[in-house]
Protein backbone atom coordinates (compact mmCIF):
# COMPACT_ATOMS: atom_id res chain seq x y z
CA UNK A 1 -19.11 50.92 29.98
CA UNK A 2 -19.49 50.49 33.73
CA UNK A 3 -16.67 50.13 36.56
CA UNK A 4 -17.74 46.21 36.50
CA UNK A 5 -17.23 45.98 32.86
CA UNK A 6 -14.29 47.76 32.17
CA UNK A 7 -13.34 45.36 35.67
CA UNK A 8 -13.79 42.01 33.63
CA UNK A 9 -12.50 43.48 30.25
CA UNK A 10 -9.25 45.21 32.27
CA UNK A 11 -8.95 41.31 33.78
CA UNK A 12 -9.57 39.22 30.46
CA UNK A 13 -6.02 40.57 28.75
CA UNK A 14 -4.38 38.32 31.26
CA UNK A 15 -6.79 35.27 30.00
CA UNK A 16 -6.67 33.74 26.32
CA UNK A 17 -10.10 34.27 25.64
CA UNK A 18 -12.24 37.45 26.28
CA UNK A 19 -13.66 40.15 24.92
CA UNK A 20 -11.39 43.42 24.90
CA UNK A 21 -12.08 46.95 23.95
CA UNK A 22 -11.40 47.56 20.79
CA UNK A 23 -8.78 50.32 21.30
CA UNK A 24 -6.88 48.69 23.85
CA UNK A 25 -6.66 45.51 22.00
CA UNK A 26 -5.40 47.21 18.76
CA UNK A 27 -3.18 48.94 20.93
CA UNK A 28 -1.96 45.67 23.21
CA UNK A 29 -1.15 43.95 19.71
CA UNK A 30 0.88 46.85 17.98
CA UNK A 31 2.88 46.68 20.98
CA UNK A 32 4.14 42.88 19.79
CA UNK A 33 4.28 44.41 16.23
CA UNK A 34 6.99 47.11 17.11
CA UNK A 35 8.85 44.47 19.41
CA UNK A 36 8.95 42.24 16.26
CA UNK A 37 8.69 44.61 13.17
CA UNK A 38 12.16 45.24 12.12
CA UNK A 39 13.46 41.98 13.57
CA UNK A 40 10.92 39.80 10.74
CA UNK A 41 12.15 41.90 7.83
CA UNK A 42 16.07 41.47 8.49
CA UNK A 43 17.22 38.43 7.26
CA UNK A 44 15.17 39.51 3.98
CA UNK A 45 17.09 42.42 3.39
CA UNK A 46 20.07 41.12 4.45
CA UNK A 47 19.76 37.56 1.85
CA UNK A 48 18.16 39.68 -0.85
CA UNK A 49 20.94 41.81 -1.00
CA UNK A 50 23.64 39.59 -0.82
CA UNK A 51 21.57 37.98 -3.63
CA UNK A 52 21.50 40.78 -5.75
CA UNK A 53 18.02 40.36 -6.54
CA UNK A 54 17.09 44.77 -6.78
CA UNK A 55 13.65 46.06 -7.22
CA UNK A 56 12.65 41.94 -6.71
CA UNK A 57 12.90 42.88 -3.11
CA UNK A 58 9.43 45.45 -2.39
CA UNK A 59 7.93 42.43 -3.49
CA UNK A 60 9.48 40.03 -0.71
CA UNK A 61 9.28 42.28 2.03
CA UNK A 62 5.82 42.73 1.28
CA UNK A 63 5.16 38.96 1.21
CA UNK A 64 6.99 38.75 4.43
CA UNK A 65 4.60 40.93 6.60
CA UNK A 66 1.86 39.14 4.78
CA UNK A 67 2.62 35.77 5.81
CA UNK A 68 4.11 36.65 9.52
CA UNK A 69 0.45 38.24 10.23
CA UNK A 70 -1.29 34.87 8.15
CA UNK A 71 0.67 32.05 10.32
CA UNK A 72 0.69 34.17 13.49
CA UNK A 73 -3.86 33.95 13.21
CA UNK A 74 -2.88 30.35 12.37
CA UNK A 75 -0.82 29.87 16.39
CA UNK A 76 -3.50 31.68 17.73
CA UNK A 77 -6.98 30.14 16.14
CA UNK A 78 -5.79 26.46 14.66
CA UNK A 79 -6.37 24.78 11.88
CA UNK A 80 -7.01 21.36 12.73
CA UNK A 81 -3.61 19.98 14.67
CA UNK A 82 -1.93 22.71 12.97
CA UNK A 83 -1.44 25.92 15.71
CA UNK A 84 -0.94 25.80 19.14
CA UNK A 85 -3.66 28.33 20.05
CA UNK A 86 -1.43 30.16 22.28
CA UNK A 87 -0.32 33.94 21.66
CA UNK A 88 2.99 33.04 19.54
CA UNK A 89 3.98 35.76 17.23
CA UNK A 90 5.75 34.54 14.26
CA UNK A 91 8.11 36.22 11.93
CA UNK A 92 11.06 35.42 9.49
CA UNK A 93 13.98 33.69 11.31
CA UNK A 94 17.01 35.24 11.90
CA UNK A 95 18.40 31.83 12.64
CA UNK A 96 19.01 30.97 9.31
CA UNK A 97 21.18 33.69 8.28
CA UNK A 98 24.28 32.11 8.48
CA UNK A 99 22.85 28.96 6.71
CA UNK A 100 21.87 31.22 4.11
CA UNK A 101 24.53 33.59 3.70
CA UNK A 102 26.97 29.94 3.10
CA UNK A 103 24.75 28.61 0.47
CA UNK A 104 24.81 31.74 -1.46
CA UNK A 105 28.66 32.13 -1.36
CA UNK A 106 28.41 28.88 -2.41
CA UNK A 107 25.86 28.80 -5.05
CA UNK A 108 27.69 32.33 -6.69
CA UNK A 109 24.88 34.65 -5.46
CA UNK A 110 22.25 36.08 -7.74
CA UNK A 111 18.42 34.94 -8.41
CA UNK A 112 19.87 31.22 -8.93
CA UNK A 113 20.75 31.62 -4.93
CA UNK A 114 17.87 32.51 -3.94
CA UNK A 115 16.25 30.34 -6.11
CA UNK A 116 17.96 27.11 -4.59
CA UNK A 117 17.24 28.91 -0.79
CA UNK A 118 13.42 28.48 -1.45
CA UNK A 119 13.71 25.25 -2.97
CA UNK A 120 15.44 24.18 0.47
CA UNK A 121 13.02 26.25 2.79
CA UNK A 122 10.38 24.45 1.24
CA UNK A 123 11.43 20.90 1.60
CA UNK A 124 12.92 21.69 5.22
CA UNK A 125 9.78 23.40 6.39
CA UNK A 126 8.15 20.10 5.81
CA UNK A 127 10.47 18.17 7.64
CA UNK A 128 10.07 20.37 10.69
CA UNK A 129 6.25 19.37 9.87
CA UNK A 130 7.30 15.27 10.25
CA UNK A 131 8.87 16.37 13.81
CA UNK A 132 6.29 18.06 15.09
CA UNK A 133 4.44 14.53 14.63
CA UNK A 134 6.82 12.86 16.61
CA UNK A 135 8.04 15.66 18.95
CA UNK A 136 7.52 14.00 22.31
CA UNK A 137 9.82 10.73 22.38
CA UNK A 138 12.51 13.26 20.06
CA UNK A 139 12.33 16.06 23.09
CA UNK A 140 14.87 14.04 25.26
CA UNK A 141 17.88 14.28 22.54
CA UNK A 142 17.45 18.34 22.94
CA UNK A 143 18.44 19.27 26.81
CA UNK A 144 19.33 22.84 27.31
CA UNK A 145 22.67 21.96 26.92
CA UNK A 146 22.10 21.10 23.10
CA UNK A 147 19.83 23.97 22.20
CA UNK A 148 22.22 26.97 24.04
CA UNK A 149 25.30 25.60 22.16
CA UNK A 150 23.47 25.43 18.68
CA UNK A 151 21.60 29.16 19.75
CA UNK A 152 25.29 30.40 20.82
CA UNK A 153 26.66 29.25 17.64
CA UNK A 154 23.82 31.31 15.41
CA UNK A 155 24.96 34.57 17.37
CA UNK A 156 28.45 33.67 16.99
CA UNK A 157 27.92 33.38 13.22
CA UNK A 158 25.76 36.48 13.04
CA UNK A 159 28.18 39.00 14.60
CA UNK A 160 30.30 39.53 11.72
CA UNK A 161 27.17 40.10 9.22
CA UNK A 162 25.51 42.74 11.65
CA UNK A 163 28.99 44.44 12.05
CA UNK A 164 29.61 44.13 8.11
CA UNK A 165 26.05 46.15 8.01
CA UNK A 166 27.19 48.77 10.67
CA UNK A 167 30.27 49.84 8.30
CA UNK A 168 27.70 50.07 5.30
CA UNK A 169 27.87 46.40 3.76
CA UNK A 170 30.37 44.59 2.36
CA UNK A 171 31.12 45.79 -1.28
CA UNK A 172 30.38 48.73 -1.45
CA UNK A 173 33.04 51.67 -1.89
CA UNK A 174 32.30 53.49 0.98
CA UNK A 175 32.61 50.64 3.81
CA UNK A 176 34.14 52.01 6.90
CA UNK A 177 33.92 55.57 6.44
CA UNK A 178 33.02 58.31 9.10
CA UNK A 179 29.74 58.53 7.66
CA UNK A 180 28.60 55.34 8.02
CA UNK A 181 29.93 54.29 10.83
CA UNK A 182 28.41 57.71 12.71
CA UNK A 183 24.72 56.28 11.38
CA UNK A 184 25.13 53.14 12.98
CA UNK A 185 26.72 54.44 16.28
CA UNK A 186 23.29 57.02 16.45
CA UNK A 187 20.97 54.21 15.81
CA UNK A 188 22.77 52.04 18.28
CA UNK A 189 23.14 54.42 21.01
CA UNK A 190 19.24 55.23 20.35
CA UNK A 191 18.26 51.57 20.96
CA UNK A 192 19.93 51.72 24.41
CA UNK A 193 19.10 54.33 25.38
CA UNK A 194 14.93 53.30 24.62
CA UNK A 195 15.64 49.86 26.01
CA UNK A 196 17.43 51.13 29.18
CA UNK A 197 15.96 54.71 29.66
CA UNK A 198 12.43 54.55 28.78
CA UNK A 199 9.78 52.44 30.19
CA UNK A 200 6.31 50.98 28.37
CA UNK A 201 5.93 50.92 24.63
CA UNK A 202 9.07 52.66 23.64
CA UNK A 203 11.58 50.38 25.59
CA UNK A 204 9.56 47.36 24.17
CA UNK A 205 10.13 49.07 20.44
CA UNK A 206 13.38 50.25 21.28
CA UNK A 207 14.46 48.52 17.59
CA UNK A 208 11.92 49.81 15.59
CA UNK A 209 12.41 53.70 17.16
CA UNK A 210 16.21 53.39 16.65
CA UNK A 211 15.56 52.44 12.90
CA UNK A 212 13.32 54.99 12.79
CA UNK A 213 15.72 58.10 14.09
CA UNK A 214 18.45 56.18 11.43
CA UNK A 215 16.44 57.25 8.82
CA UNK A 216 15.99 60.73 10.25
CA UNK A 217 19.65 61.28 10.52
CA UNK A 218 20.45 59.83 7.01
CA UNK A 219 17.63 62.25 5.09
CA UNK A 220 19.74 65.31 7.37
CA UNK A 221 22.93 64.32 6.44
CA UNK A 222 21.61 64.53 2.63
CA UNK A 223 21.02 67.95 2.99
CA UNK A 224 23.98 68.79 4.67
CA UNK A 225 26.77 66.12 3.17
CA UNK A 226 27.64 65.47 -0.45
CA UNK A 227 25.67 62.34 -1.44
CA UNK A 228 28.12 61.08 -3.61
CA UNK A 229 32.29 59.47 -3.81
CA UNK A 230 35.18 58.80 -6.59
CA UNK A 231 35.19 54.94 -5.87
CA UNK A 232 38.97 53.24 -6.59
CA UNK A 233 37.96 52.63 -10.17
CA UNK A 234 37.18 56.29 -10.51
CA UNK A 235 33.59 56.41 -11.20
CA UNK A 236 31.57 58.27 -9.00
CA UNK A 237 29.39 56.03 -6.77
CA UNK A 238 26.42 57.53 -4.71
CA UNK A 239 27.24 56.97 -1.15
CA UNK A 240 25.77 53.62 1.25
CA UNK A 241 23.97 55.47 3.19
CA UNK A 242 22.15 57.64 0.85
CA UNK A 243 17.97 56.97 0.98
CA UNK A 244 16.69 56.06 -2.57
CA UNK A 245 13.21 58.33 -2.00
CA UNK A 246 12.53 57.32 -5.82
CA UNK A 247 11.98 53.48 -5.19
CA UNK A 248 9.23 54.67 -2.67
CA UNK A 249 7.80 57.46 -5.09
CA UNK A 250 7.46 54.59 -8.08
CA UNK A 251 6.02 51.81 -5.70
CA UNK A 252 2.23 51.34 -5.75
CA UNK A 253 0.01 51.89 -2.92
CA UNK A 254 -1.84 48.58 -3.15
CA UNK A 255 -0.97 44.88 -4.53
CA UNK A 256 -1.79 41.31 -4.31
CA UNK A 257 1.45 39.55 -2.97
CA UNK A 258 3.01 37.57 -6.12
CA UNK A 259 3.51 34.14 -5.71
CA UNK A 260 6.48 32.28 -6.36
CA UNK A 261 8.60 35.67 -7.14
CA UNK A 262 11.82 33.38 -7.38
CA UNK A 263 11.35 29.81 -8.79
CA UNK A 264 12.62 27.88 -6.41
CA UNK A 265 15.35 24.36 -7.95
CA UNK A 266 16.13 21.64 -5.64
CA UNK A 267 19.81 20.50 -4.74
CA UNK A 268 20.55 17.48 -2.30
CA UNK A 269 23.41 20.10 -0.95
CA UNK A 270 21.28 22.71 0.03
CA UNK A 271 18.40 21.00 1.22
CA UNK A 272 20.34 19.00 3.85
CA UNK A 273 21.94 21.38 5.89
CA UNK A 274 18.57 23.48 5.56
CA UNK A 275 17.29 20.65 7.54
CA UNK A 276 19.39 20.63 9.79
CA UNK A 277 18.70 24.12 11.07
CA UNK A 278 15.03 23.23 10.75
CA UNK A 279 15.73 20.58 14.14
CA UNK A 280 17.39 23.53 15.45
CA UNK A 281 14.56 25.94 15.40
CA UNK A 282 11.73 23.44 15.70
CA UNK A 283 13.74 23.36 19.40
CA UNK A 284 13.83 26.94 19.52
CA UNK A 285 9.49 26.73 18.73
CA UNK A 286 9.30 24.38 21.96
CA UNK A 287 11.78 26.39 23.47
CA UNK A 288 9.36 29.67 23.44
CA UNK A 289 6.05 27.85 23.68
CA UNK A 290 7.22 26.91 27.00
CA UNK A 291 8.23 30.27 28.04
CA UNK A 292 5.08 31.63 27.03
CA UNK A 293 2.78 29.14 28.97
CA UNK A 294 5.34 29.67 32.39
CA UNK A 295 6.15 33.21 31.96
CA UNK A 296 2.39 33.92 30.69
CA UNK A 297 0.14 31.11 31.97
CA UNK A 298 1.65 30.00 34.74
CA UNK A 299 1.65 26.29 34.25
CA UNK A 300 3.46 24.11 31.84
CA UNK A 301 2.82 22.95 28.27
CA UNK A 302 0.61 20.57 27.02
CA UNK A 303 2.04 18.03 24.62
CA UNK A 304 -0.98 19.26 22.02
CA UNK A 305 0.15 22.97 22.33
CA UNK A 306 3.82 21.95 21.39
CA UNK A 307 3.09 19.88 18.63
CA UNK A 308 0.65 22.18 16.97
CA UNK A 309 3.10 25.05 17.81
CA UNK A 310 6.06 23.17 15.27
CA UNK A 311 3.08 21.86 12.99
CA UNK A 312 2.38 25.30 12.54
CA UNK A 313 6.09 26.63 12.11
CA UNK A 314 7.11 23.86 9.62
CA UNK A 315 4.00 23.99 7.25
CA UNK A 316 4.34 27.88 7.51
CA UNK A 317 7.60 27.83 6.67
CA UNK A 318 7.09 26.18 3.21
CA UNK A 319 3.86 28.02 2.89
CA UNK A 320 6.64 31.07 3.26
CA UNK A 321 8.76 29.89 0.31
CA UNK A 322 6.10 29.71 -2.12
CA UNK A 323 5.99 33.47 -1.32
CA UNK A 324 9.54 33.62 -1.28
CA UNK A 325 10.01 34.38 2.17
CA UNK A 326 12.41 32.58 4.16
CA UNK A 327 11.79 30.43 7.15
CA UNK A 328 9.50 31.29 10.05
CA UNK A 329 9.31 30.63 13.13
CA UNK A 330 8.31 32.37 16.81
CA UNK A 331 9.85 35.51 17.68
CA UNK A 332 11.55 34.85 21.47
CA UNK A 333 11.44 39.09 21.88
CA UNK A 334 7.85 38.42 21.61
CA UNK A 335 7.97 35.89 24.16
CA UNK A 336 9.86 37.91 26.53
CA UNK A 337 7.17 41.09 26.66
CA UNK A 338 4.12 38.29 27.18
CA UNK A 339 6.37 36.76 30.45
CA UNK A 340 7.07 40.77 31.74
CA UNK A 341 3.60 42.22 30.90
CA UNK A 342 1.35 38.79 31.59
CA UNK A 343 -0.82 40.34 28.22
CA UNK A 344 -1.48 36.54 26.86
CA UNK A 345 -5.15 37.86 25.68
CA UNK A 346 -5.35 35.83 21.48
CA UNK A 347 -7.63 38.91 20.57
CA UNK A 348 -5.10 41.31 21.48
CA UNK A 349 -2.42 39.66 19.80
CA UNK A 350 -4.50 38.88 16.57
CA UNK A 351 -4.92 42.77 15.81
CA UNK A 352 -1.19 42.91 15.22
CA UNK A 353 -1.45 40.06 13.52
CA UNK A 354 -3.74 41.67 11.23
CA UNK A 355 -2.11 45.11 10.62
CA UNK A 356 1.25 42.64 9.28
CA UNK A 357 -1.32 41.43 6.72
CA UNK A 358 -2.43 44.98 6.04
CA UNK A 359 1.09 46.00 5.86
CA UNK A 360 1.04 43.35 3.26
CA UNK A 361 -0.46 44.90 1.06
CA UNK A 362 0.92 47.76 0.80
CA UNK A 363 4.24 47.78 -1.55
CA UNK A 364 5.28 51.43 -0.19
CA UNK A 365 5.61 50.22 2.78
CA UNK A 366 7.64 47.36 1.99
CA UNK A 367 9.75 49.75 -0.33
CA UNK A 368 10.19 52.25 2.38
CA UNK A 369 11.85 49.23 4.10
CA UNK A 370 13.52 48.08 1.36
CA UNK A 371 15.64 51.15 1.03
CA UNK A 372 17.12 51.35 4.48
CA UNK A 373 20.92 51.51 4.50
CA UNK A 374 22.94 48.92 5.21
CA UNK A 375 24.42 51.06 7.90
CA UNK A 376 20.74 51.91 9.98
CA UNK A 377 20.28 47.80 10.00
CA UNK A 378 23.65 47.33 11.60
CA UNK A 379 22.83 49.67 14.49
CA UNK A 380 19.94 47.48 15.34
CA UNK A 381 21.41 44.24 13.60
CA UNK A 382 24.52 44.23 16.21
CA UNK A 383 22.77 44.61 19.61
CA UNK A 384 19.93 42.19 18.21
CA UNK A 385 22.68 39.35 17.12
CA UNK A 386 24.93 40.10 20.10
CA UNK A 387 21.60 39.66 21.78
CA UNK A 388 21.05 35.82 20.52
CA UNK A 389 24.69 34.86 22.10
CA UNK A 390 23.64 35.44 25.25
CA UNK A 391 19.93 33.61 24.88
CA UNK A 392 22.59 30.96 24.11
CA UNK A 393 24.61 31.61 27.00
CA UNK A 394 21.20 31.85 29.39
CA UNK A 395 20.31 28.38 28.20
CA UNK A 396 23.58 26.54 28.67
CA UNK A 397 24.00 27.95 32.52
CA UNK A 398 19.90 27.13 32.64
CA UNK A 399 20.63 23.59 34.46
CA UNK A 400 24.02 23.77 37.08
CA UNK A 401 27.28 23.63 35.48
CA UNK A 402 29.14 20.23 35.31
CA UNK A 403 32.26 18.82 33.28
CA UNK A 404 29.91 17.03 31.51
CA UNK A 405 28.22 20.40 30.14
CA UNK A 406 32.01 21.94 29.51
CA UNK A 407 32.97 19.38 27.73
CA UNK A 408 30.21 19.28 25.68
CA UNK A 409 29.72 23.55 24.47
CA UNK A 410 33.69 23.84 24.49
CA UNK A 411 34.05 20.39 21.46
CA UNK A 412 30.75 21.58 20.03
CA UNK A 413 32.01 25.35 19.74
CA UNK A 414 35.87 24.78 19.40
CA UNK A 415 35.56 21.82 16.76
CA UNK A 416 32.42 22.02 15.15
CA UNK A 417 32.07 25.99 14.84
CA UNK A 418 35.30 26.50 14.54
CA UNK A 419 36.23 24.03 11.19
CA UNK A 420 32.91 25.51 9.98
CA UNK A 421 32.81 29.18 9.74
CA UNK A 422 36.88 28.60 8.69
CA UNK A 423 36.19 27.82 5.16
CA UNK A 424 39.38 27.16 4.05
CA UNK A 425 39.50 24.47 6.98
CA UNK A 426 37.40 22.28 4.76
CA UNK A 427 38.72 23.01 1.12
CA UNK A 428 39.89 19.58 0.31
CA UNK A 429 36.52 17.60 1.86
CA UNK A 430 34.06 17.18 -1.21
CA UNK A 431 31.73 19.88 -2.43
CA UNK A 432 28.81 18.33 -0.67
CA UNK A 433 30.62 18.04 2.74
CA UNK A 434 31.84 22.11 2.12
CA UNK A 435 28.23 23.12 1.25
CA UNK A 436 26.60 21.05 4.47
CA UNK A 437 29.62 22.11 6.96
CA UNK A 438 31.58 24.91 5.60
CA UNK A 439 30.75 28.70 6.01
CA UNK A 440 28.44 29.28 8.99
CA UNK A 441 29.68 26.59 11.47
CA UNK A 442 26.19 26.35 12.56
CA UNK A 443 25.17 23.13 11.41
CA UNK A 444 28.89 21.19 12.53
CA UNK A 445 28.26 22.84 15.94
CA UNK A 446 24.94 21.07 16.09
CA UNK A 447 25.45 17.77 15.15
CA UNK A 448 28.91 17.86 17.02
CA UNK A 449 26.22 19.09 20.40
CA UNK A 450 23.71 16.46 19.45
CA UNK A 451 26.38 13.50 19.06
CA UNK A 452 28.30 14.79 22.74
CA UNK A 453 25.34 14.89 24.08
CA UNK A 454 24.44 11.25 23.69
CA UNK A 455 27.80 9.49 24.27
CA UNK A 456 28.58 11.29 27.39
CA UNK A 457 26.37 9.75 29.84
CA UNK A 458 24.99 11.81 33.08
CA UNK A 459 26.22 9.62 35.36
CA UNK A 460 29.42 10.99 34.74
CA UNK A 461 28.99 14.49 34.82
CA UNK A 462 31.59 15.32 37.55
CA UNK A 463 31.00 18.77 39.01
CA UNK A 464 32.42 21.88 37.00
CA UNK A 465 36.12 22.52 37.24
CA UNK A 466 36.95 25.31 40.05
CA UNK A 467 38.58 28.67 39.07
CA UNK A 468 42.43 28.75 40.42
């Protein structure tokens, strides 16, 4: 290749279109894979286990790389109206966590839990679909104002489950011990360390490396620990944080994904607060469209882009369930390494998109997942929740502080988050109200933002109150 060549090819991973090397585009798109890899298969493991739902779980996390690398070519090439054919990397939300982790306490856990979860994904993935039809005259009712108090109320609610994770997951025998809480403090300590440290590739997959050297330390500590406890009941009980090498051994190397591993049922109190979340992240879609044209493009959205961008995350969504996947939508730490490293080249980003569908189809990969300890997620799971608190925080201080924006975060956050992630706040409301409100506080914290919002006019904002 000659000087002017490798010139216009060096120059075309700053454009959307162009030809790029092979190598370097392969390698430009595993870079969004690592920023995103361990982020998209989270809430699975987290929901399947709380679900109960065993060796059903390969077969999920399998489906879930599939479909992240299937609707990501879908934002980048279009189909019809549906994409926004911009680089947006999409993955399984961890924005509906909370959402999910109420219904199932509700619901009594189980395959019936996850089973109602789908039916709900589905039905609220094509709501989001209906917005992105009518997206433009509906942007006004979501200032930053409204969008960093519902954001700040999913890190709020996600804090406890990634902390829950660091001590080895609730249940089991062994929460809290030294053990445990040593594997999360190394994988932790590894993250920051990448992210802070390092520069390049390995501060952009600080998450995946610090999984990675989790793993490492649990298979030494096997060797050098005793792998199993006397639980209270005095059986003994192999140990949290123990890696089950014989799920990997018995998993296949290649598969079709199944379809419709969990039947999904359909429940008016499941569906609707579902919805609800599906405004919030249809927000979160415009949210990082916009940051990827600014940051990447430099120039705003169009109103095509934005549409097609939540066309794309709704349908995808329910495409998701049928694969029992939950929700997805665009991954914001994606967003952040297109705004720092300009890369906005769709060629680029489309090889990672098609090693996730590779990855696929692979069940030992998606069983080598599967048996991570509870205790390796919550060294990544904390700093990554932590981390959505302040993308909430960013966004509220976004636009200058008034009374008017006080007012609004502090009723949102003290009333509406508070009566909902206090269960027992809402014991005596009927079941429907408990499923829709109760547990996460996410969706009261919304529609408590949303209705603030509108009744406080901006013409009396008022200027912030002074510190004494």
């Amino acid at each position: 290749m000659s000087d002017k060549e490798t010139s216009v090819s060096t120059e075309n991973i700053y454009r959307l279109d162009g030809r790029v090397p092979l190598g370097k585009a392969i390698l430009l798109g595993l870079q969004h894979v690592l920023a995103m890899f361990a982020g998209n298969l989270t809430p699975i493991i987290l929901i399947a286990g709380a679900c109960s739902l065993g060796d059903l779980q390969v077969s999920i996390l399998q489906n879930a790389m599939l479909v992240a690398g299937l609707v990501t070519l879908v934002q980048l090439f279009t189909i019809g109206p549906i994409g926004a054919k911009l680089p947006i990397v999409m993955g399984t939300s961890s924005g509906f966590i909370g959402i999910c982790n109420n219904i199932v306490a509700m619901t009594g856990g189980g395959i019936v839990s996850y089973g109602a979860l789908m039916g709900a994904c589905l039905v609220g993935g094509l709501f989001e679909t209906v917005l992105g039809f009518f997206l433009k005259p509906l942007r006004r009712f979501f200032p930053a104002v409204v969008t960093g108090t519902v954001v700040l109320a999913i890190g709020l609610s996600l804090i406890s489950v990634g902390i829950n994770s660091f001590a080895g997951g609730s249940g089991v025998g062994d929460f809290g011990s030294l053990p445990n809480l040593f594997v999360g403090a190394v994988v932790l300590v590894t993250i920051v360390v990448c992210k802070h440290f390092t520069k390049g590739i390995t501060s952009n997959s600080a998450i995946l490396i610090g999984v990675v050297v989790g793993y490492i330390v649990c298979g030494i500590m096997m060797l050098i620990l005793p792998n199993t406890y006397i639980g209270a009941d005095g059986v003994e009980k192999t140990c949290s944080w123990v890696l089950d090498w014989d799920k990997v051994a018995q998993a296949s190397w290649f598969s079709l994904p199944q379809i419709l591993p969990v039947k999904p049922t359909f429940s008016l109190n499941t569906i609707i607060p579902m919805c609800i979340m599906f405004i919030v992240t249809a927000v979160e879609t415009v949210r990082d469209t916009s940051g990827i044209t600014e940051g990447g493009l430099g120039r705003e959205e169009t109103d095509r882009e934005l549409s097609g961008a939540v066309l794309c995350a709704g349908l995808r969504s329910s495409f998701a369930a049928l694969f029992g996947v939950l929700p997805n939508t665009s991954f914001s730490q994606n967003v952040g390494l297109i705004t720092m490293t300009k890369v906005v080249n769709r060629y680029c980003i489309a090889m990672g998109a098609i090693f996730l569908v590779f990855c696929g189809l692979f069940p030992k990969l998606a069983a080598l997942v599967s048996i991570m300890p509870q205790s390796v997620l919550g060294g990544a799971a904390v700093m990554m929740f932590a981390s959505i608190v302040m993308s909430g925080i960013q966004l509220i201080t976004k636009d200058k502080m008034t009374a008017r924006t006080i007012t609004i975060v502090s009723v949102a956050i003290g009333l509406g988050y508070g009566l909902g992630s206090s269960a027992s706040a809402l014991a005596f409301m009927p079941l429907t109200i408990q499923y829709i409100f109760g547990g996460s506080g996410i969706v009261p914290a919304a529609l408590v933002a949303m209705i603030m919002n509108v009744a406080i006019p901006k013409d009396h904002e008022g200027a912030a109150p002074k510190e004494a």
